[in-house]
PDB file of N, CA and C in Angstrom:
ATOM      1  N   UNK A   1      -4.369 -38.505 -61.564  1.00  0.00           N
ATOM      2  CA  UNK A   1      -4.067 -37.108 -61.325  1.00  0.00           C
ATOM      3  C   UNK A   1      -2.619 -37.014 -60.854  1.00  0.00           C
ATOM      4  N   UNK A   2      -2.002 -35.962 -61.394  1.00  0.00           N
ATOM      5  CA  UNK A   2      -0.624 -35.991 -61.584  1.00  0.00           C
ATOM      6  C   UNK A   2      -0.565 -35.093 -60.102  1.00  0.00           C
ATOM      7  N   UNK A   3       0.993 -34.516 -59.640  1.00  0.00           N
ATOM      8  CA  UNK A   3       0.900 -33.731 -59.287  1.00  0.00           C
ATOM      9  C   UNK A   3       0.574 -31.724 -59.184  1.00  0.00           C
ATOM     10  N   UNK A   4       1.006 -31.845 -60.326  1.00  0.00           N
ATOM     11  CA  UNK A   4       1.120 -30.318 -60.903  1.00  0.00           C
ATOM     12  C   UNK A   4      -0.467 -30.152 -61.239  1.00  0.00           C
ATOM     13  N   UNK A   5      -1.457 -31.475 -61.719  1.00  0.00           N
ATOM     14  CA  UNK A   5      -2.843 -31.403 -61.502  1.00  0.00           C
ATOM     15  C   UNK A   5      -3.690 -31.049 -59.706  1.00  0.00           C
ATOM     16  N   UNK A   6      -3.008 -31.854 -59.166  1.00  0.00           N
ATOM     17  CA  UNK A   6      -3.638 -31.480 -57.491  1.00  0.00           C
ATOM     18  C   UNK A   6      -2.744 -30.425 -57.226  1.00  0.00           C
ATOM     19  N   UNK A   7      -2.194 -29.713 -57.831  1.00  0.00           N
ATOM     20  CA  UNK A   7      -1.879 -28.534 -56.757  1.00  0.00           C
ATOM     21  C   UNK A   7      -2.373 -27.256 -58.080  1.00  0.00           C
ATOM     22  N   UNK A   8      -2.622 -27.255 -58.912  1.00  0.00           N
ATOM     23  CA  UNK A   8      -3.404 -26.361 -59.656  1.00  0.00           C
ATOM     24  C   UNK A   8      -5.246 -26.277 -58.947  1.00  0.00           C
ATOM     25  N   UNK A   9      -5.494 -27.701 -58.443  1.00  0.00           N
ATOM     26  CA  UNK A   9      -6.950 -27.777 -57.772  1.00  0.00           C
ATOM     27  C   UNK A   9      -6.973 -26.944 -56.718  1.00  0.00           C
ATOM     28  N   UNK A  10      -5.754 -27.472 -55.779  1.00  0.00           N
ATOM     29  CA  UNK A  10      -5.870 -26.922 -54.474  1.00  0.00           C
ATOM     30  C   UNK A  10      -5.776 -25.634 -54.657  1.00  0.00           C
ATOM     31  N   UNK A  11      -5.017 -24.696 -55.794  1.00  0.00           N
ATOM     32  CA  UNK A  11      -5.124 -23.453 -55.756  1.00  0.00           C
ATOM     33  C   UNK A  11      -6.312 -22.701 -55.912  1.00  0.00           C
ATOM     34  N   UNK A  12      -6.694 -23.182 -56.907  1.00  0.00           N
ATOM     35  CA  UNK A  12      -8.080 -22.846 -57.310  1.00  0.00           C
ATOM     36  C   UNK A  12      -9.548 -23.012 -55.876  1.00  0.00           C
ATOM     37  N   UNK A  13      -8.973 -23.655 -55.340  1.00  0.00           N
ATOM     38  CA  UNK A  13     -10.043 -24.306 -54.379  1.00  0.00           C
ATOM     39  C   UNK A  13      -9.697 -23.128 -53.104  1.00  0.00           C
ATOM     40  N   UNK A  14      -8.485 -23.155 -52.846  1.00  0.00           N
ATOM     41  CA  UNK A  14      -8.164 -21.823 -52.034  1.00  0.00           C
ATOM     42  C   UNK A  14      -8.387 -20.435 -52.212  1.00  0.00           C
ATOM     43  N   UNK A  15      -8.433 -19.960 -53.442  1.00  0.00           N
ATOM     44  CA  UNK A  15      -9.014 -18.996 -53.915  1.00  0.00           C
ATOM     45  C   UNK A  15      -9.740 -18.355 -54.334  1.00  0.00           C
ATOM     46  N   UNK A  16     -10.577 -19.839 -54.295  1.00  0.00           N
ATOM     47  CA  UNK A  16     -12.158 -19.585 -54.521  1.00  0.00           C
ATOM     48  C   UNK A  16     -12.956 -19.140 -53.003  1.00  0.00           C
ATOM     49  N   UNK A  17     -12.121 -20.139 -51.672  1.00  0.00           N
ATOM     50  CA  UNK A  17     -13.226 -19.549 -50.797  1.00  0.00           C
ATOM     51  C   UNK A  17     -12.785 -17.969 -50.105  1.00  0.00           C
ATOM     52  N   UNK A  18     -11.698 -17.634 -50.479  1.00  0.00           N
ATOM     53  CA  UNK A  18     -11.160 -16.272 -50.089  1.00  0.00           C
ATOM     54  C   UNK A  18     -11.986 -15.164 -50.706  1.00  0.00           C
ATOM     55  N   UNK A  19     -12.190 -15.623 -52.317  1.00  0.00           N
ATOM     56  CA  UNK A  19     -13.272 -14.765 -52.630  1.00  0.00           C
ATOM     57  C   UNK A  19     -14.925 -14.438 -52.490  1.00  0.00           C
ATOM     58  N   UNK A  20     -15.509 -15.846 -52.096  1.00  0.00           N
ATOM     59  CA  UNK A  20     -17.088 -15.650 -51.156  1.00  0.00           C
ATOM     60  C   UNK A  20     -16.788 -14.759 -49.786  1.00  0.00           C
ATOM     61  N   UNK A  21     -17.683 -14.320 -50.279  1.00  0.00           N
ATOM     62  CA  UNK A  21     -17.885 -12.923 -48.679  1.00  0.00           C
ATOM     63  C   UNK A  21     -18.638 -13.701 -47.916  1.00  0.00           C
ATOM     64  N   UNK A  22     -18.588 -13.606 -46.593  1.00  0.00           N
ATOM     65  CA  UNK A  22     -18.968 -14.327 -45.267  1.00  0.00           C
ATOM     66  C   UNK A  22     -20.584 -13.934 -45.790  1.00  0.00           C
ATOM     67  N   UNK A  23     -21.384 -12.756 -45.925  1.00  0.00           N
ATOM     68  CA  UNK A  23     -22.739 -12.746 -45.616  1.00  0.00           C
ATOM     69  C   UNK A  23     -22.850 -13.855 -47.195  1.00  0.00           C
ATOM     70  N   UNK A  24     -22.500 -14.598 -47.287  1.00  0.00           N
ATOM     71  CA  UNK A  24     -23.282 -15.396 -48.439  1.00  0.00           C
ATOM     72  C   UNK A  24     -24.021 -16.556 -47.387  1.00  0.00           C
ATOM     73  N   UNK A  25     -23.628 -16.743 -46.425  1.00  0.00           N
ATOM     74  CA  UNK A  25     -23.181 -17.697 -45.412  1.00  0.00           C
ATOM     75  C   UNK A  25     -24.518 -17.841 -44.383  1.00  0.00           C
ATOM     76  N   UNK A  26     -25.110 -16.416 -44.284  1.00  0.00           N
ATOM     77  CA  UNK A  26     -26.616 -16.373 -43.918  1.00  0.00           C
ATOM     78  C   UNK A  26     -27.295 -15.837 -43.925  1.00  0.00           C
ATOM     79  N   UNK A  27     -28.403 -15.619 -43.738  1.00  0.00           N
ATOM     80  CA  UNK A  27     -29.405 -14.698 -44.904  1.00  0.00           C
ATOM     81  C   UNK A  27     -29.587 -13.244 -43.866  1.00  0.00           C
ATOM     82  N   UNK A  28     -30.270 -12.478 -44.573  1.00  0.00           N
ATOM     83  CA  UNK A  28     -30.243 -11.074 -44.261  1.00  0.00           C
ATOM     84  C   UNK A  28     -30.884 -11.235 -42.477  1.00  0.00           C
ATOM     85  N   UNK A  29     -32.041 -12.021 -42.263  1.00  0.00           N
ATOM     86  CA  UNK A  29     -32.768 -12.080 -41.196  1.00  0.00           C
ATOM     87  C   UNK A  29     -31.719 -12.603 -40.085  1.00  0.00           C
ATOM     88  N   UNK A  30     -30.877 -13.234 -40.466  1.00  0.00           N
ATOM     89  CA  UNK A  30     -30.397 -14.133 -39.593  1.00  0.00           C
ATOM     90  C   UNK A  30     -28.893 -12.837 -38.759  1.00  0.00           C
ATOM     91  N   UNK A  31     -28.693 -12.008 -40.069  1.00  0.00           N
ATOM     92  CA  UNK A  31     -27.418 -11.508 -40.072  1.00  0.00           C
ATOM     93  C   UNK A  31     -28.042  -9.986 -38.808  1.00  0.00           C
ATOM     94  N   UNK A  32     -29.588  -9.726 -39.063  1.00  0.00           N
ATOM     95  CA  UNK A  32     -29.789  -9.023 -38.638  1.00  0.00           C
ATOM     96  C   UNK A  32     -30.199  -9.097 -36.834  1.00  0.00           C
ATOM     97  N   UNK A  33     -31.050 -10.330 -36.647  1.00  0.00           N
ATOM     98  CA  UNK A  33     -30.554 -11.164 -35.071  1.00  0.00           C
ATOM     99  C   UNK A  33     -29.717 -11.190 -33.947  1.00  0.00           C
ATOM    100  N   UNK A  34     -28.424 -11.758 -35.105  1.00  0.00           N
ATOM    101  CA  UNK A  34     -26.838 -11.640 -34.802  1.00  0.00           C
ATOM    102  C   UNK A  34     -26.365  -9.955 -34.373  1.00  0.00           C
ATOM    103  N   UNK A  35     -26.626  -9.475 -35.165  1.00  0.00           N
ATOM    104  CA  UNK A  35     -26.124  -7.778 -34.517  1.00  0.00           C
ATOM    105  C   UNK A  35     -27.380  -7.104 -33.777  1.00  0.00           C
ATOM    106  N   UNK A  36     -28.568  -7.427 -33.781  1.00  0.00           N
ATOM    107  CA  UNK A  36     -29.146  -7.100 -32.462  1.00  0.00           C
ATOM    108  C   UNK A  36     -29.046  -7.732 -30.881  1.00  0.00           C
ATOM    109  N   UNK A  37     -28.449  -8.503 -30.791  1.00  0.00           N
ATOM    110  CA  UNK A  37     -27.748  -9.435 -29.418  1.00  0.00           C
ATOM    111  C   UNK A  37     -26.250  -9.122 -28.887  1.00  0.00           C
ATOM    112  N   UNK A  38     -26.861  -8.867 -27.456  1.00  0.00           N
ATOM    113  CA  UNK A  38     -25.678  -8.287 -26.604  1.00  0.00           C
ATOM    114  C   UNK A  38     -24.825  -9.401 -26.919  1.00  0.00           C
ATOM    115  N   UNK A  39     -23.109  -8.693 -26.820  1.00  0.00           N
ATOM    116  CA  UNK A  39     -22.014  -9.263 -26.384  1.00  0.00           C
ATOM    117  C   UNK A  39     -22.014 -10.151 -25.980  1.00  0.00           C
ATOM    118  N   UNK A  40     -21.266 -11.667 -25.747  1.00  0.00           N
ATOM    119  CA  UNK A  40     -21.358 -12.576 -24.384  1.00  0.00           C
ATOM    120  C   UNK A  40     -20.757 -12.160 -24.066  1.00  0.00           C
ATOM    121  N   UNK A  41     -19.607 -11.442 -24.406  1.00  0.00           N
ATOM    122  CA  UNK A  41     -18.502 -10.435 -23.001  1.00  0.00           C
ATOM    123  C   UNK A  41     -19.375  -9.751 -21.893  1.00  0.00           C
ATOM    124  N   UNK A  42     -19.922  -9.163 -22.502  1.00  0.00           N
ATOM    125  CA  UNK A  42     -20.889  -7.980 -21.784  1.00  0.00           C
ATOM    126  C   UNK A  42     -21.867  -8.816 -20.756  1.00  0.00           C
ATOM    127  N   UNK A  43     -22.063 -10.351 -20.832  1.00  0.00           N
ATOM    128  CA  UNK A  43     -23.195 -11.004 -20.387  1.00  0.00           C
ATOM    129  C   UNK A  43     -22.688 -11.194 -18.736  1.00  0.00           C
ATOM    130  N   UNK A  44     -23.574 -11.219 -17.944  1.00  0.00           N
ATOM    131  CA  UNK A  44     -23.630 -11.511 -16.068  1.00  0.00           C
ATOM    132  C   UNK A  44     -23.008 -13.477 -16.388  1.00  0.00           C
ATOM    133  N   UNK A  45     -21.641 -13.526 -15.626  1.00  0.00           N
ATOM    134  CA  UNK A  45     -21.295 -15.213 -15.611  1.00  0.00           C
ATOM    135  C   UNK A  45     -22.076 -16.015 -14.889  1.00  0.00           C
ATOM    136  N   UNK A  46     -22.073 -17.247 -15.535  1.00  0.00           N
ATOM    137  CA  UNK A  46     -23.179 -17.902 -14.801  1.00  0.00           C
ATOM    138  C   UNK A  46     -22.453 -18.577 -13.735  1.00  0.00           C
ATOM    139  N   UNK A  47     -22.844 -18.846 -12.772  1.00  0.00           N
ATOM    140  CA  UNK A  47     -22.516 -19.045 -11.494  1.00  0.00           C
ATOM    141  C   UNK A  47     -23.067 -20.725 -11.513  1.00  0.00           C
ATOM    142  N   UNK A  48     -22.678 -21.742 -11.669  1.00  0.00           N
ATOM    143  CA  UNK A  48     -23.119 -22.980 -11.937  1.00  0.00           C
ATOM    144  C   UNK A  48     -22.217 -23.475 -10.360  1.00  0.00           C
ATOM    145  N   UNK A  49     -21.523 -23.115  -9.846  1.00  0.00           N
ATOM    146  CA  UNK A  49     -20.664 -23.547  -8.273  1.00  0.00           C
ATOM    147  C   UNK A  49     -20.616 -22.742  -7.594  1.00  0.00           C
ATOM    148  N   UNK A  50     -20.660 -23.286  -6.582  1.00  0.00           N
ATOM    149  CA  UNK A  50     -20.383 -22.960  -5.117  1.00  0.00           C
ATOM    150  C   UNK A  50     -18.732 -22.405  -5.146  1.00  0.00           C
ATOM    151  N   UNK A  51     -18.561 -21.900  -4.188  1.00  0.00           N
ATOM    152  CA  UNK A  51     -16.901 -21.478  -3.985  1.00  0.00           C
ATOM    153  C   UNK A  51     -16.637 -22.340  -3.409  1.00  0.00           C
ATOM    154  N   UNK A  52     -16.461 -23.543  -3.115  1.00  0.00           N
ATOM    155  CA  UNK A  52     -15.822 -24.657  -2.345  1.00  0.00           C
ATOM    156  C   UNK A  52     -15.896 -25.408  -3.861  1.00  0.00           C
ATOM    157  N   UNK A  53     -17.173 -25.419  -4.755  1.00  0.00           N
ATOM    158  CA  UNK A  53     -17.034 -26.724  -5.444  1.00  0.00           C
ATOM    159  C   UNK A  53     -16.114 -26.262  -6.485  1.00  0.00           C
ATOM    160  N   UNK A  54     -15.616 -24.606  -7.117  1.00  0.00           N
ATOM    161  CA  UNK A  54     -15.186 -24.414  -7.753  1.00  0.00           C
ATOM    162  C   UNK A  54     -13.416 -24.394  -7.290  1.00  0.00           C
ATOM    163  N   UNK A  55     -13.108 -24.503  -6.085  1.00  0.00           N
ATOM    164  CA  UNK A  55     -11.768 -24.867  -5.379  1.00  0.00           C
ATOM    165  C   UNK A  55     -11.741 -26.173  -5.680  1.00  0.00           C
ATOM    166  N   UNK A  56     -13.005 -27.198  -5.797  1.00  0.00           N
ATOM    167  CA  UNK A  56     -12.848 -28.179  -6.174  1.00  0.00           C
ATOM    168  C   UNK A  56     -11.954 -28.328  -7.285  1.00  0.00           C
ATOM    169  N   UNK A  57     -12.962 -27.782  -8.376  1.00  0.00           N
ATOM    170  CA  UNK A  57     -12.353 -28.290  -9.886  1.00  0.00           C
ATOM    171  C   UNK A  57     -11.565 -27.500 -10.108  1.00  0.00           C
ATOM    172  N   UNK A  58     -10.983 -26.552  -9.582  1.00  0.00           N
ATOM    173  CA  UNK A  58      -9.447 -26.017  -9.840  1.00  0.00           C
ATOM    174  C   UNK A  58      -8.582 -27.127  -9.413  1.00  0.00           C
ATOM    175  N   UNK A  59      -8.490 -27.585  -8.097  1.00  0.00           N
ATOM    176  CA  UNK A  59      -7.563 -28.221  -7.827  1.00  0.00           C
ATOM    177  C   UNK A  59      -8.099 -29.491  -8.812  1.00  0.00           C
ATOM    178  N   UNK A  60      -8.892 -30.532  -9.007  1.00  0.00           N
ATOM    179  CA  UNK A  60      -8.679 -31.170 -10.127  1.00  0.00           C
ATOM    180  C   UNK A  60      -8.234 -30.620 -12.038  1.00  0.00           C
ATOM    181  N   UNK A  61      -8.591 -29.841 -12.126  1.00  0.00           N
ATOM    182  CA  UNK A  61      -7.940 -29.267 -12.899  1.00  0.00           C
ATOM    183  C   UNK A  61      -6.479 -29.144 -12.829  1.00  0.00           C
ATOM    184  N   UNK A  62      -6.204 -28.771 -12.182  1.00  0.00           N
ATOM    185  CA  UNK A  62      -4.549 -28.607 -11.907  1.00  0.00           C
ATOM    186  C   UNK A  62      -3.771 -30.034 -11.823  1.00  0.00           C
ATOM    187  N   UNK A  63      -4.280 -30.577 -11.222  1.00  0.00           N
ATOM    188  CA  UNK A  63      -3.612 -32.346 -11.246  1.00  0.00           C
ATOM    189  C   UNK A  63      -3.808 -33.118 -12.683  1.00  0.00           C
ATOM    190  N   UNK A  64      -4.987 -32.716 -13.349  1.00  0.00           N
ATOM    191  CA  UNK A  64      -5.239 -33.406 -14.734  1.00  0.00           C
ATOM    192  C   UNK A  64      -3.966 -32.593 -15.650  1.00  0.00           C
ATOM    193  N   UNK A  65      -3.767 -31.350 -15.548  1.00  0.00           N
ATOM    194  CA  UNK A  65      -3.183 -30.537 -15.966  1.00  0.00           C
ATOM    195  C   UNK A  65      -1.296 -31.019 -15.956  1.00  0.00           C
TER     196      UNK A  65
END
């Protein structure tokens, strides 16, 4: 394969997935799930630390950083 052959592929290959529409991707039930479920924006944060342990991993954070 020449060059002017792999870059006629790659075009074709790029322009092929631009043209599949995302819902090919999952089925009607699945698509319908997905838009009945709150936001995770909208969701209460989960609280997994303490305020001391989360001063913790800031300050390690910051030194790894």
């Amino acid at each position: 394969m020449n060059r002017r052959d792999f870059l006629q592929c790659a075009a074709l290959l790029a322009a092929g997935a631009t043209v599949i529409p995302n819902t090919w991707s999952m089925s009607h039930e699945q698509a319908t799930f997905l838009a009945a479920q709150p936001d995770y924006i909208d969701r209460e944060p989960l609280n997994f630390f303490t305020g001391v342990q989360r001063a913790a991993v800031s300050a390690i954070a910051d030194q790894v950083i």
